[in-house]
Protein backbone atom coordinates (compact mmCIF):
# COMPACT_ATOMS: atom_id res chain seq x y z
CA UNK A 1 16.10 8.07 -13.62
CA UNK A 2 14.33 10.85 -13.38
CA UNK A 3 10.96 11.89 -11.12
CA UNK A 4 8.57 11.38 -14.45
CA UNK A 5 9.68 8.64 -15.40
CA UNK A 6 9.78 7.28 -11.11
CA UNK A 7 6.96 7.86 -10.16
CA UNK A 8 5.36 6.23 -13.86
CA UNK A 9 7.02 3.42 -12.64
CA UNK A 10 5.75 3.19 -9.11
CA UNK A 11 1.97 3.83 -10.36
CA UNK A 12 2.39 1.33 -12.73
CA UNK A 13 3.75 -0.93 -9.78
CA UNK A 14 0.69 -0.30 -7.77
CA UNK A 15 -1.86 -0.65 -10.29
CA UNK A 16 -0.84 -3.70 -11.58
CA UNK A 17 -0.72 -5.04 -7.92
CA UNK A 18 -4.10 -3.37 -7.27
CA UNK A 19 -5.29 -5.16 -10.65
CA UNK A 20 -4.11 -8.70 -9.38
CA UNK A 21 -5.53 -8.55 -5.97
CA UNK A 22 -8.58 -7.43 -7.08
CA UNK A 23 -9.08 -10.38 -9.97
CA UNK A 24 -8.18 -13.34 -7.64
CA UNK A 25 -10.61 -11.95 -5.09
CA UNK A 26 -14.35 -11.43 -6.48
CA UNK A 27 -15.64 -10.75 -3.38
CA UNK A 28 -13.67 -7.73 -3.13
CA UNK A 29 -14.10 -6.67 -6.59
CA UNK A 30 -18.27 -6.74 -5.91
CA UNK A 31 -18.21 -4.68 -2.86
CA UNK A 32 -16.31 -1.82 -4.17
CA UNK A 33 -18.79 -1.72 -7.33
CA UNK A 34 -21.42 -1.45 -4.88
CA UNK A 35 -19.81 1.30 -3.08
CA UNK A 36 -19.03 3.28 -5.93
CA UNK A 37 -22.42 2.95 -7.27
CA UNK A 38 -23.62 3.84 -4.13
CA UNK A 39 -21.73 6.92 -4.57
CA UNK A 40 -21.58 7.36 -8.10
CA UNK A 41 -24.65 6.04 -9.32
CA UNK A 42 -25.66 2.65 -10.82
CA UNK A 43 -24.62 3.82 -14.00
CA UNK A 44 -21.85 5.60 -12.97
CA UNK A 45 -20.79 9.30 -13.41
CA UNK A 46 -18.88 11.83 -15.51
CA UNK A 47 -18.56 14.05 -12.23
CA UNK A 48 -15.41 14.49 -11.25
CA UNK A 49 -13.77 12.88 -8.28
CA UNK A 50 -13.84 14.97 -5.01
CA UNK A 51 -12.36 15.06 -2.04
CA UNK A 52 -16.55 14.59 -0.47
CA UNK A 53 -16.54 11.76 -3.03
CA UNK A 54 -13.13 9.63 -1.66
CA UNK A 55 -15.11 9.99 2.23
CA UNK A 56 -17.53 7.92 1.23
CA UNK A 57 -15.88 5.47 -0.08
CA UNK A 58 -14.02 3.59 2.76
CA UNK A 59 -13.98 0.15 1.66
CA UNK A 60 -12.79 0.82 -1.47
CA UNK A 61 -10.08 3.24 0.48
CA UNK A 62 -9.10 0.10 2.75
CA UNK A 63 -8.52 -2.08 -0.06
CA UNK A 64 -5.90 0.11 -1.66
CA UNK A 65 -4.38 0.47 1.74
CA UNK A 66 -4.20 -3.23 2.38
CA UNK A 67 -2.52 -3.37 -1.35
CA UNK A 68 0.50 -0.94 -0.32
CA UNK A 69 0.95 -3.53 2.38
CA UNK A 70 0.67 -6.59 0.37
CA UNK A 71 2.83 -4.95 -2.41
CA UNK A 72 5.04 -2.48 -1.73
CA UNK A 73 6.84 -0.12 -3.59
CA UNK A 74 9.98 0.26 -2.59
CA UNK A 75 12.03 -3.12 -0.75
CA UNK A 76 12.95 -1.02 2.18
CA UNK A 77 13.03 2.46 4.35
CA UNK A 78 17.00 3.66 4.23
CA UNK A 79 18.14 5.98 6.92
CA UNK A 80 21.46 6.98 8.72
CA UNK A 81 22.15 7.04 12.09
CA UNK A 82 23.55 10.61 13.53
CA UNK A 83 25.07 9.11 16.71
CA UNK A 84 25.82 6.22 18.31
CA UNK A 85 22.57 4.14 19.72
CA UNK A 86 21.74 0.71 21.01
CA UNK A 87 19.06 -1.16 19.22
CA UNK A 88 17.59 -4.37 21.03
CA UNK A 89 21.01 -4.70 22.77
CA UNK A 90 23.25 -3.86 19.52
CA UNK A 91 25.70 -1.04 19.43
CA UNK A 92 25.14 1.08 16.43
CA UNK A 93 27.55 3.65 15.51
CA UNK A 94 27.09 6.81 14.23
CA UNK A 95 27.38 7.36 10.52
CA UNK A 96 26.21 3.84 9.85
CA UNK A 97 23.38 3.61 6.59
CA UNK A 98 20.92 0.21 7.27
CA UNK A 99 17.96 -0.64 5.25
CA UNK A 100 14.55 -1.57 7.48
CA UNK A 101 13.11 -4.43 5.33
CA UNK A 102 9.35 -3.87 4.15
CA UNK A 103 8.63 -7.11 2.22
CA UNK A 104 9.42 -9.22 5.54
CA UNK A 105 6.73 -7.89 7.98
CA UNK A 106 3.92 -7.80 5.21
CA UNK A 107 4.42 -10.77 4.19
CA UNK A 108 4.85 -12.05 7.92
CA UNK A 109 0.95 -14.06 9.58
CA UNK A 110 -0.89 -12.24 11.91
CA UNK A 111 -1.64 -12.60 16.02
CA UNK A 112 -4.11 -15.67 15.13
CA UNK A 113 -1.93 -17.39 12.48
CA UNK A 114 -3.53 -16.04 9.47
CA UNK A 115 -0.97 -15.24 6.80
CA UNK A 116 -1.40 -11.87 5.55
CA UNK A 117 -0.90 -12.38 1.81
């Protein structure tokens, strides 16, 4: 697969994600329309998008964060090892290729039990 055609993918991924978050959750959906027409305007804007623009809009910034961690792209982080370690009391050799899981610790509840999905 090539890089176009991955990363099409992985926005289409996200958005859809970002799209069913935001529709089971009108709460969320009303307080980013009030920060962007805070920003933009009540009736919105044909300015572009600037960099002055995406500081003021933290909620909105937040809520796109919290998405990545709901929904992430990829399954896992893969890395190598280069030489031999101990992890939590487990020999590791060098050489070795392991997969840290994503989907486990954001899906996992929070210090005070609430889940985080």
């Amino acid at each position: 697969m090539n890089n176009k055609k991955t990363s099409s993918f992985q926005t289409a991924y996200t958005s859809c994600y970002a799209l069913f978050h935001l529709a089971t959750n009108q709460g969320v959906q009303y307080r980013i329309l009030k920060e962007a027409q805070g920003v933009l305007g009540p009736s919105g804007s044909t300015s572009p998008i600037t960099p002055e623009v995406l500081n003021n809009i933290p909620y909105t910034r937040a809520v796109l964060k919290e998405v990545f961690r709901l929904s992430p792209i990829s399954v896992g982080v893969g890395r190598v090892t280069t030489e031999d370690m101990v992890l939590s009391g487990y020999h590791v050799p060098a050489q070795v290729r392991h997969l840290t899981q994503i989907y486990v610790p954001s899906s996992m509840k929070t210090s005070n039990g609430q889940g985080c999905s």
